[in-house]
N, C-alpha and C. Protein backbone atom coordinates (compact mmCIF):
# COMPACT_ATOMS: atom_id res chain seq x y z
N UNK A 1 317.63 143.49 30.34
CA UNK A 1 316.57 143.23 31.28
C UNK A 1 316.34 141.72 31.35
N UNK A 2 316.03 141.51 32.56
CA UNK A 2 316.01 139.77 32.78
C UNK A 2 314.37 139.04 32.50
N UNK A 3 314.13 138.22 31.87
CA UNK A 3 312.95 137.59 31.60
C UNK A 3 312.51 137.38 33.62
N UNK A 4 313.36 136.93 34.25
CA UNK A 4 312.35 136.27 35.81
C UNK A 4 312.97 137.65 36.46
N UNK A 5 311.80 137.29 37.84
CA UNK A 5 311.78 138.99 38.59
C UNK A 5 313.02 138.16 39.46
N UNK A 6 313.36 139.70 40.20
CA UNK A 6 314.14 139.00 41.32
C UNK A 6 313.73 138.31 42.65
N UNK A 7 314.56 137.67 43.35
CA UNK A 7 313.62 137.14 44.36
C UNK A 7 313.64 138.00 45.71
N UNK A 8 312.61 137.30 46.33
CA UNK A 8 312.00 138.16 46.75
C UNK A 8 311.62 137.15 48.17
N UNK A 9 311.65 137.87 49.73
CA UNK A 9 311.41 136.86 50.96
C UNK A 9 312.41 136.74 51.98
N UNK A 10 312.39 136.08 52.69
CA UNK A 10 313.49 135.71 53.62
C UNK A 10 314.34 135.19 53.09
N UNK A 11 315.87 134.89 53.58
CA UNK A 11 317.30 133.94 53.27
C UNK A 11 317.97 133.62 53.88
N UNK A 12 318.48 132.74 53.92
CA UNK A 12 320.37 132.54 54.80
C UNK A 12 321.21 132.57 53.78
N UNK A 13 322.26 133.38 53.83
CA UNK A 13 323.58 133.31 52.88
C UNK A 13 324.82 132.80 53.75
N UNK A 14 325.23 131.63 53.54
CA UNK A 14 326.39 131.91 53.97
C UNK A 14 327.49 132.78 53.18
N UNK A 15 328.95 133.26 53.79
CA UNK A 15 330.11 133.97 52.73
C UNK A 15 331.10 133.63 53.78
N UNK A 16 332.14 134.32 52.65
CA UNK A 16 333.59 133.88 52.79
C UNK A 16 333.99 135.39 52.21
N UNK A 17 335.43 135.48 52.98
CA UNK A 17 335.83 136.83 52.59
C UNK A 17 337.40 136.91 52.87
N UNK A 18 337.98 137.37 52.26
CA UNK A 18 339.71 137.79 51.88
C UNK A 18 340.04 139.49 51.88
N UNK A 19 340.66 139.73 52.98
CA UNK A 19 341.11 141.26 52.97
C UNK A 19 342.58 141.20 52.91
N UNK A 20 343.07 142.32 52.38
CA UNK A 20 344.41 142.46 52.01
C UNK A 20 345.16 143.98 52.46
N UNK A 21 345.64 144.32 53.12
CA UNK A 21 345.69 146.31 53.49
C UNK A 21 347.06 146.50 53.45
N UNK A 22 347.54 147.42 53.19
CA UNK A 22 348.91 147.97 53.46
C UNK A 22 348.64 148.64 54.41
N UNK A 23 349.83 148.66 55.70
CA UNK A 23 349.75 149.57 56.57
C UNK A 23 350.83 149.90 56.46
N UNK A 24 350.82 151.63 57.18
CA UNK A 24 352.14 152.36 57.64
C UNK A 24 351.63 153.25 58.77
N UNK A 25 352.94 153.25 59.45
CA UNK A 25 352.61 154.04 60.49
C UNK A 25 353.95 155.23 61.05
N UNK A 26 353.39 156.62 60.89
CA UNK A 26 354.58 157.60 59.93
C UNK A 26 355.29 157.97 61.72
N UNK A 27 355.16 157.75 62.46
CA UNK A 27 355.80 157.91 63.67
C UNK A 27 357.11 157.38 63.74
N UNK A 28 357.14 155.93 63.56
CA UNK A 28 358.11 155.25 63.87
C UNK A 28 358.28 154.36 62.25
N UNK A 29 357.95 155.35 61.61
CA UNK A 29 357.90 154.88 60.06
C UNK A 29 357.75 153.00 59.69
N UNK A 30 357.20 152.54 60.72
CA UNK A 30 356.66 151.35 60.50
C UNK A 30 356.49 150.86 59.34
N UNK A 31 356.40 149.85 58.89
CA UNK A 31 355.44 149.32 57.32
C UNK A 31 354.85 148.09 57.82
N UNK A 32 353.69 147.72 56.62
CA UNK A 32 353.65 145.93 56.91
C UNK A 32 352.28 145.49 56.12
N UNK A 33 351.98 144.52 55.97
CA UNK A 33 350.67 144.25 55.69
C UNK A 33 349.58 143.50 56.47
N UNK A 34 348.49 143.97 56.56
CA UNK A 34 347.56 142.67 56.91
C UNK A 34 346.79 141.71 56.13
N UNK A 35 346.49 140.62 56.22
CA UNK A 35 345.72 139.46 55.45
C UNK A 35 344.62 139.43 56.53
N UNK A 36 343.63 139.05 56.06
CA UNK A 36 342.21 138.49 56.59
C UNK A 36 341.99 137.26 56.26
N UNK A 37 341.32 136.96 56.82
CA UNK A 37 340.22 135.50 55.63
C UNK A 37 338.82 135.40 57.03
N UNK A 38 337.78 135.01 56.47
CA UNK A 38 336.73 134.87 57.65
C UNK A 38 335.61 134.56 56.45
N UNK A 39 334.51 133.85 57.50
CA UNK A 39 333.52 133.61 56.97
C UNK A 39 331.99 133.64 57.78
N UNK A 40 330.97 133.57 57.84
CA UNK A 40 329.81 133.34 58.22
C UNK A 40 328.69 133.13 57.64
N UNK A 41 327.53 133.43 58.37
CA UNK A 41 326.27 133.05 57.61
C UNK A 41 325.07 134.39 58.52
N UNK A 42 324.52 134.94 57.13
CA UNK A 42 323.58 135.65 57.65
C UNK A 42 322.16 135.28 57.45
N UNK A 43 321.37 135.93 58.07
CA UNK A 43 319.86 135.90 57.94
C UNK A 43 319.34 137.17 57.19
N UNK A 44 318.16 137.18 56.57
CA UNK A 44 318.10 138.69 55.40
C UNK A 44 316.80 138.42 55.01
N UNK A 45 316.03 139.28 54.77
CA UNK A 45 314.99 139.47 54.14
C UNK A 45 314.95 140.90 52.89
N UNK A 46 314.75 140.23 51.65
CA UNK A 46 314.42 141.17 50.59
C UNK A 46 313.46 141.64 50.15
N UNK A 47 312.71 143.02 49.93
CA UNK A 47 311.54 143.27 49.42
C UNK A 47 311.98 143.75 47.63
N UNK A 48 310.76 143.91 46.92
CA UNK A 48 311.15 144.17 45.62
C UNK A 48 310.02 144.96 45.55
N UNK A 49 309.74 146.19 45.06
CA UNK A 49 308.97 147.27 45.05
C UNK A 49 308.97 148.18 43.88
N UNK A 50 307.78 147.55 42.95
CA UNK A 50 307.49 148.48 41.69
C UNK A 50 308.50 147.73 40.73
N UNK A 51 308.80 146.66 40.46
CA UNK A 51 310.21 145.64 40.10
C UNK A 51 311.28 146.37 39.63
N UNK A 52 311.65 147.35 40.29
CA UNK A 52 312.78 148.01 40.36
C UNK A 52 313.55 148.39 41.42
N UNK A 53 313.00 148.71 42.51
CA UNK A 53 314.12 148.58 43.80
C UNK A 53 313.58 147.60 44.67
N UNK A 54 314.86 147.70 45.38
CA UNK A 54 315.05 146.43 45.83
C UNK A 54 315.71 146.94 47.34
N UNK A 55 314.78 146.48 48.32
CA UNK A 55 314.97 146.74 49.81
C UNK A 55 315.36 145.49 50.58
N UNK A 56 316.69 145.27 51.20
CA UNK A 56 317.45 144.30 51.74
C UNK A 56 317.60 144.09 52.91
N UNK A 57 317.48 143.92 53.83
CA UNK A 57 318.10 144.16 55.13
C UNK A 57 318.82 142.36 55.74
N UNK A 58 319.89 142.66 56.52
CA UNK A 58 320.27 141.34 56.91
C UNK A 58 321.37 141.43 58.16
N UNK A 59 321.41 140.02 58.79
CA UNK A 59 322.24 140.27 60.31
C UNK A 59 322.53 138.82 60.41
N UNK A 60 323.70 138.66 61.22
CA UNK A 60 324.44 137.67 61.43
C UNK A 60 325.48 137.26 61.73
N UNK A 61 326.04 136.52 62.11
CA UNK A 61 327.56 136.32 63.15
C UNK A 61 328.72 136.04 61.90
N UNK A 62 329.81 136.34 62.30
CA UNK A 62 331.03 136.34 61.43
C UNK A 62 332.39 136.06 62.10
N UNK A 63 333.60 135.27 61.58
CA UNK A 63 334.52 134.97 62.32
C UNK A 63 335.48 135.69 61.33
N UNK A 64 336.36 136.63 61.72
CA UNK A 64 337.51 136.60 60.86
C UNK A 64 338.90 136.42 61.63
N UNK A 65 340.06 136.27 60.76
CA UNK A 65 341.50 135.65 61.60
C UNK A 65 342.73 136.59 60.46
N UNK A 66 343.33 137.53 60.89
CA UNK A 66 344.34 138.05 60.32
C UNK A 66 345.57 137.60 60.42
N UNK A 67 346.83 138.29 59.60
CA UNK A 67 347.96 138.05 59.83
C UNK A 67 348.67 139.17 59.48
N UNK A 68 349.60 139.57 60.53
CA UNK A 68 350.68 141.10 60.31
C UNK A 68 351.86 140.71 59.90
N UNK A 69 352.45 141.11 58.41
CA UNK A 69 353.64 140.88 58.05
C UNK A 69 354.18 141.98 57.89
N UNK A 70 355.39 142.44 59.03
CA UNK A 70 355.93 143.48 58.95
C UNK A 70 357.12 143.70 58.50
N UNK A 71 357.38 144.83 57.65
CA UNK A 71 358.58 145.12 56.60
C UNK A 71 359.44 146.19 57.09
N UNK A 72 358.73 146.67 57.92
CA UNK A 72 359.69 147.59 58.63
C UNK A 72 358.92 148.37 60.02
N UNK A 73 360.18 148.70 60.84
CA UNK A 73 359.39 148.86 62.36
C UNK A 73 359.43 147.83 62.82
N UNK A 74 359.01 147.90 63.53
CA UNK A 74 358.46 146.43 64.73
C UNK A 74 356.40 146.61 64.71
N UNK A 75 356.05 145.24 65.12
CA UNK A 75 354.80 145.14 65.09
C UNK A 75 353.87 145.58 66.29
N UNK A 76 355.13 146.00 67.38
CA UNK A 76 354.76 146.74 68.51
C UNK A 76 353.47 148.48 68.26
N UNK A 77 354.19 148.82 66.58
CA UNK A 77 353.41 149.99 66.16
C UNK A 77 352.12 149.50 66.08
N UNK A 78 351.39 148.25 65.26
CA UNK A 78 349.97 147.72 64.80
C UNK A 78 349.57 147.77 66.13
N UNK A 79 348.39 148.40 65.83
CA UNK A 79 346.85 146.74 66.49
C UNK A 79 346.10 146.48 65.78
N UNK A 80 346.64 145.06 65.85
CA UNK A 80 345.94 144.44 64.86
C UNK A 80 344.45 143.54 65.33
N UNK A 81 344.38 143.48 66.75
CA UNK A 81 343.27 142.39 67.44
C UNK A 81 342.11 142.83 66.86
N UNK A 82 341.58 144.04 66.50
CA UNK A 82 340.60 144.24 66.20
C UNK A 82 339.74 143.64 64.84
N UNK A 83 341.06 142.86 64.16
CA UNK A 83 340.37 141.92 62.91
C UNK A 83 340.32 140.56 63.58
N UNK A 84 340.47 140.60 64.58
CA UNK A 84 340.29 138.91 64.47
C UNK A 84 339.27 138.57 65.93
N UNK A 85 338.62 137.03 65.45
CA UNK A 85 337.66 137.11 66.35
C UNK A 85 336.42 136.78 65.61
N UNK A 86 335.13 136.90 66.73
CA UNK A 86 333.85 136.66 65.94
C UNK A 86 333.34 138.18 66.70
N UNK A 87 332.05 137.78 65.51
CA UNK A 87 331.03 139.41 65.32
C UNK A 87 330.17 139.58 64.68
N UNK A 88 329.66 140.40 64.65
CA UNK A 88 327.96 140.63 64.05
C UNK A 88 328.30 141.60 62.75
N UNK A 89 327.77 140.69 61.81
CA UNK A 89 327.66 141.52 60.55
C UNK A 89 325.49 141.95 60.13
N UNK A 90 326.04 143.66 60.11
CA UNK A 90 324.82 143.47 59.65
C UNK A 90 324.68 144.54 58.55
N UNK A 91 323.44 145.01 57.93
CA UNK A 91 323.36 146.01 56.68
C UNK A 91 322.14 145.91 56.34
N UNK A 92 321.96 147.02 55.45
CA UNK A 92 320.47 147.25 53.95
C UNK A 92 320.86 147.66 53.04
């Protein structure tokens, strides 16, 4: 248990993020991988209630940029556009 409470209020976080996936695709027995990388910054507000839970909510724009390395098939099988680009990240 921690001596200070948690915090507690509004925030901006920025982040950074790295995805990694194997794909296959059993039609044309395709293979390949995708890479990610992207980053942004959200807005969030935390409540802390009874100092045990903890209610989060947060929203904010995000850019990510992939890459398809294909091992077999052609890359004609992927779509891949849907990782790359900007967008709204949000959650609780």
């Amino acid at each position: 248990m921690s001596d200070t409470s948690a915090p507690e209020g509004v925030y901006i976080a920025p982040f950074v993020h790295y995805q990694n996936f194997s794909l296959t695709e059993s039609i044309s027995n395709g293979k390949g991988t995708l890479s990610g990388f992207g980053g942004g910054l959200t807005l969030g507000k935390q409540w802390v209630f009874k100092e045990k839970i903890v209610l989060d909510i947060l929203i904010g724009p995000n850019y990510s940029s992939g890459s398809l390395k294909v091992t077999s098939g052609n890359s004609v099988d992927f779509q891949t556009g849907v990782f790359d680009g900007f967008g709204i990240i949000a959650g609780f």
